[in-house]
Protein backbone atom coordinates (compact mmCIF):
# COMPACT_ATOMS: atom_id res chain seq x y z
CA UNK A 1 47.75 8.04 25.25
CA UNK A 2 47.02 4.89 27.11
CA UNK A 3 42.97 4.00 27.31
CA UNK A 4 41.67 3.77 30.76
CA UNK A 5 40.01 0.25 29.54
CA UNK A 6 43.72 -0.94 28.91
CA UNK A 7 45.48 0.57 32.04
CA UNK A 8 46.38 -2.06 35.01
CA UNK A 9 44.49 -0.78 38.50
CA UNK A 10 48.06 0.42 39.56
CA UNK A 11 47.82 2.86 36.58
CA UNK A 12 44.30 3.56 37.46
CA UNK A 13 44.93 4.15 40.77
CA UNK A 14 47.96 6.74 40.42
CA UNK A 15 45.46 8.71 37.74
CA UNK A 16 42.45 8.59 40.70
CA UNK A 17 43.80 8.92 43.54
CA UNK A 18 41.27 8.72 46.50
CA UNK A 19 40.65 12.23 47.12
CA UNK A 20 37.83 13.31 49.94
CA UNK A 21 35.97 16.44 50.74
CA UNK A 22 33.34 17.75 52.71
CA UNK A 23 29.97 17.32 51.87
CA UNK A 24 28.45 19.21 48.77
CA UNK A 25 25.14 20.38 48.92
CA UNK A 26 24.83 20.43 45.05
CA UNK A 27 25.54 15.94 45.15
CA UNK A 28 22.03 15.67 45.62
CA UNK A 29 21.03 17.64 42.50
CA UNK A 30 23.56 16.26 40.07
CA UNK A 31 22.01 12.82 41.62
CA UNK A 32 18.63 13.71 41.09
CA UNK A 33 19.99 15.25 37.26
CA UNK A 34 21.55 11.66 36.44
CA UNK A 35 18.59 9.79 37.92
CA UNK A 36 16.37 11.21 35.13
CA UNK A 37 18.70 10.74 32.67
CA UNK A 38 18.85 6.63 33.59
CA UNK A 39 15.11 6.46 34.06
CA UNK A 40 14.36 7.89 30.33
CA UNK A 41 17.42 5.54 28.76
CA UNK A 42 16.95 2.48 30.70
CA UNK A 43 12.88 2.60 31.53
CA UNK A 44 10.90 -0.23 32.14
CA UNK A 45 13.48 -2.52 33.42
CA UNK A 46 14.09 -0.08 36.53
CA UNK A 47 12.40 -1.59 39.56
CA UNK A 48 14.46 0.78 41.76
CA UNK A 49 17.40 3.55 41.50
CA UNK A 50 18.82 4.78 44.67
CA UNK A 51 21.45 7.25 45.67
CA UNK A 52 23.71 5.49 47.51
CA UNK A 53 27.28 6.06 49.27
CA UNK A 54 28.80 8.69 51.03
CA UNK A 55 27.56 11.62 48.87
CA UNK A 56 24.33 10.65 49.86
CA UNK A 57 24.91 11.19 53.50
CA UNK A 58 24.80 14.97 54.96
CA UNK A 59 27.88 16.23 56.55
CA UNK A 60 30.12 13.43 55.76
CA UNK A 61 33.49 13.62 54.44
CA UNK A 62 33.45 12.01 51.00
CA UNK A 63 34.81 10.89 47.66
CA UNK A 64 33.12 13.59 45.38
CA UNK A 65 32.10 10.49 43.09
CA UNK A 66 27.73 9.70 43.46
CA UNK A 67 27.16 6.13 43.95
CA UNK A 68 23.89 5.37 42.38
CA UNK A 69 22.42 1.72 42.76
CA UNK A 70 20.19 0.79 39.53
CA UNK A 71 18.14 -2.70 40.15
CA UNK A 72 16.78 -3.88 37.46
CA UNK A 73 13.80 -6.35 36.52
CA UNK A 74 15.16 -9.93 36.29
CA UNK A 75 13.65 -10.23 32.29
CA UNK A 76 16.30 -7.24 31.67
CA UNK A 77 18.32 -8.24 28.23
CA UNK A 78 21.52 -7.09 29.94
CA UNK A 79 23.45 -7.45 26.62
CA UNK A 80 20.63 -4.49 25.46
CA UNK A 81 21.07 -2.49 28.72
CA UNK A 82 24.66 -2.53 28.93
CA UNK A 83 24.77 -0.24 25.30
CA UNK A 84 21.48 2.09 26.57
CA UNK A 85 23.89 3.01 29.87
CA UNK A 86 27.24 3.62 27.54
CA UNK A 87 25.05 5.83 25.11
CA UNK A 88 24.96 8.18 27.94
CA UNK A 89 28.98 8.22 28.56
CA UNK A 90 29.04 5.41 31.21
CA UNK A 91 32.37 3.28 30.67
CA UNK A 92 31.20 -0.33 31.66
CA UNK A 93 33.90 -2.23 33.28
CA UNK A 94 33.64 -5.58 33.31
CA UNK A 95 34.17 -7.57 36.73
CA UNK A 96 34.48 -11.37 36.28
CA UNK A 97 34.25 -12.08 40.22
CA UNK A 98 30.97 -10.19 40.03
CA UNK A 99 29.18 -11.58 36.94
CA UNK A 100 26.29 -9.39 35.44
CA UNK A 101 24.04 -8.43 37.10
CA UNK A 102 26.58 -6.95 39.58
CA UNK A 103 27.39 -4.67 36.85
CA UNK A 104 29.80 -1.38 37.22
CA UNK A 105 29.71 1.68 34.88
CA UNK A 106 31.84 4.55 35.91
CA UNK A 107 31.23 8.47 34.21
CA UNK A 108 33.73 11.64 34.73
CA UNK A 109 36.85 9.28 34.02
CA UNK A 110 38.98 10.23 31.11
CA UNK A 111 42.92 9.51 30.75
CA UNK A 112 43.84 12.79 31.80
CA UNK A 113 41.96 11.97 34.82
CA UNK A 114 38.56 13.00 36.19
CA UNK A 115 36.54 15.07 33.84
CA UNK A 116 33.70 16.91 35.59
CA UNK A 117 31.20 15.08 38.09
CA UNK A 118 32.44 11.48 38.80
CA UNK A 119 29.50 8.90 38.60
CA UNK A 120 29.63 5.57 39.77
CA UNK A 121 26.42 2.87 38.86
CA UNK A 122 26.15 -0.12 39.88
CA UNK A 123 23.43 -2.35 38.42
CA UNK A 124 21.66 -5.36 40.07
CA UNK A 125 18.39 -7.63 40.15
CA UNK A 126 16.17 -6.03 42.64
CA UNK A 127 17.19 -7.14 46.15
CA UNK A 128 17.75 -6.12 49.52
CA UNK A 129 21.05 -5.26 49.29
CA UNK A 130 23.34 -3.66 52.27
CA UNK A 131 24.61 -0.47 50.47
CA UNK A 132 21.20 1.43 50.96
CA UNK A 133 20.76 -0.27 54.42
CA UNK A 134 24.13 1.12 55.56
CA UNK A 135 23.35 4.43 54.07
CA UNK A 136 19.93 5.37 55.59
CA UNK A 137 21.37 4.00 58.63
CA UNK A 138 24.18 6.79 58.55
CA UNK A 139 22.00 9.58 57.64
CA UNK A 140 19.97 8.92 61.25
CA UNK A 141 23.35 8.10 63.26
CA UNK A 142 25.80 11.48 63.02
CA UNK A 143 27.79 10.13 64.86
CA UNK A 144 28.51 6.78 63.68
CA UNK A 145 28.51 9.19 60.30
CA UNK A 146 31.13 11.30 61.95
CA UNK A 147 33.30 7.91 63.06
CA UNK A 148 32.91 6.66 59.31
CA UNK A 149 34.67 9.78 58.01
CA UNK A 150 37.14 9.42 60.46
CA UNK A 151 37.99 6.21 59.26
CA UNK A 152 38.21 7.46 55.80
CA UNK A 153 40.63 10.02 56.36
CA UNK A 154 42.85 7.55 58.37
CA UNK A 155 42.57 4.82 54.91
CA UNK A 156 43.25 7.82 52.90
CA UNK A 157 46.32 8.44 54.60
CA UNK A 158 47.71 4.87 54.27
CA UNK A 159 45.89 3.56 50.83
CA UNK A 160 45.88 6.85 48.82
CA UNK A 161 47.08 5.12 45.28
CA UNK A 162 45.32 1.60 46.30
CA UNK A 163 41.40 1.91 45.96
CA UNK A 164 41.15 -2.07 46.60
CA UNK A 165 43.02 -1.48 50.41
CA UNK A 166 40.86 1.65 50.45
CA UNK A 167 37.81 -0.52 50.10
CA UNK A 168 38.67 -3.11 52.04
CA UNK A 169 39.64 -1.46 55.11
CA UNK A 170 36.04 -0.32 55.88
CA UNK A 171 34.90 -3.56 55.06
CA UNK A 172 34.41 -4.37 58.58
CA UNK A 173 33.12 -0.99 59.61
CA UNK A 174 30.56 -1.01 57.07
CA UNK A 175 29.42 -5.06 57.97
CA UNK A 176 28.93 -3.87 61.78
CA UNK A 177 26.56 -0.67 60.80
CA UNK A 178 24.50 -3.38 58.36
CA UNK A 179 24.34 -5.64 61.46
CA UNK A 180 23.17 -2.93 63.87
CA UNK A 181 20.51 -1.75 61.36
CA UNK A 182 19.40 -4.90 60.25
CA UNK A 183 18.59 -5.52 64.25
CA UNK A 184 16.92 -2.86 64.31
């Protein structure tokens, strides 16, 4: 059997398809579960972990995967951090248009496809970055919560096999909310 770290994204994709669901109570435990775990591997060089993404959002539709945001000191020996975060069953896939730190590990993914909770970190310098903007800014708008799930279910429709189209069709959505609460 093929290894996911050797499958093309069109392989990938067909495996995980996007798949969304309504919003489970028990996200914010298994966050809170993983959080620890991060915080006693990783340590000192966390200046901030957040849960992040649509799991993190009551009531809206979802991916069941958490999106946690890890930001890390800037003195961080990535090299060092990178094996701490696989010793816990993150797969680290590299991204050469986002070099390290824009780091993305990704747990729950086997080649039979998803194996339990689905985990998705992403790893940064400490920054004020939009993902946590956007989601605080959902969590006090329900309604511009309820239009973002509508919008996912519509993308879902069209880009079920092509997580890139997926991601990129609420590109725009997502820049708007940023703007709104960054005026705020």
């Amino acid at each position: 059997m093929k290894e996911l770290i050797s499958m093309s994204n069109e392989e990938l994709w067909e495996l995980f398809p996007i798949i969304l669901t309504e919003h489970q109570k028990d996200w914010e435990r298994l966050y809170k579960l993983e959080e620890q775990q991060l915080r006693a591997i990783v340590g000192k060089d966390i200046v901030r972990i957040r849960h992040i993404g649509s799991t993190a959002v009551k009531d809206l539709i979802a991916k069941p995967t958490i999106d946690i945001l890890l930001e890390i000191d800037g003195k961080t020996n990535i090299e060092e951090l990178i094996v701490k975060i696989q010793s816990t069953g993150y797969i680290y896939t590299h991204q050469p248009e986002n070099p390290a730190p824009h780091m993305m590990f990704m747990k729950g993914y086997t080649p039979q496809g998803f194996r339990r909770q689905a985990y998705h970190l992403h790893v940064r310098y400490a920054g004020d970055w939009d993902e946590p903007i956007f989601c605080h800014y959902l969590q006090s708008h329900p309604a511009l919560a309820h239009e973002y799930g509508e919008l996912k279910l519509k993308l879902k429709q069209v880009y079920e096999h092509d997580r890139d189209a997926y991601t990129k069709g609420k590109t725009e959505f997502i820049r708007q909310v940023v703007r709104l609460a960054r005026e705020k």
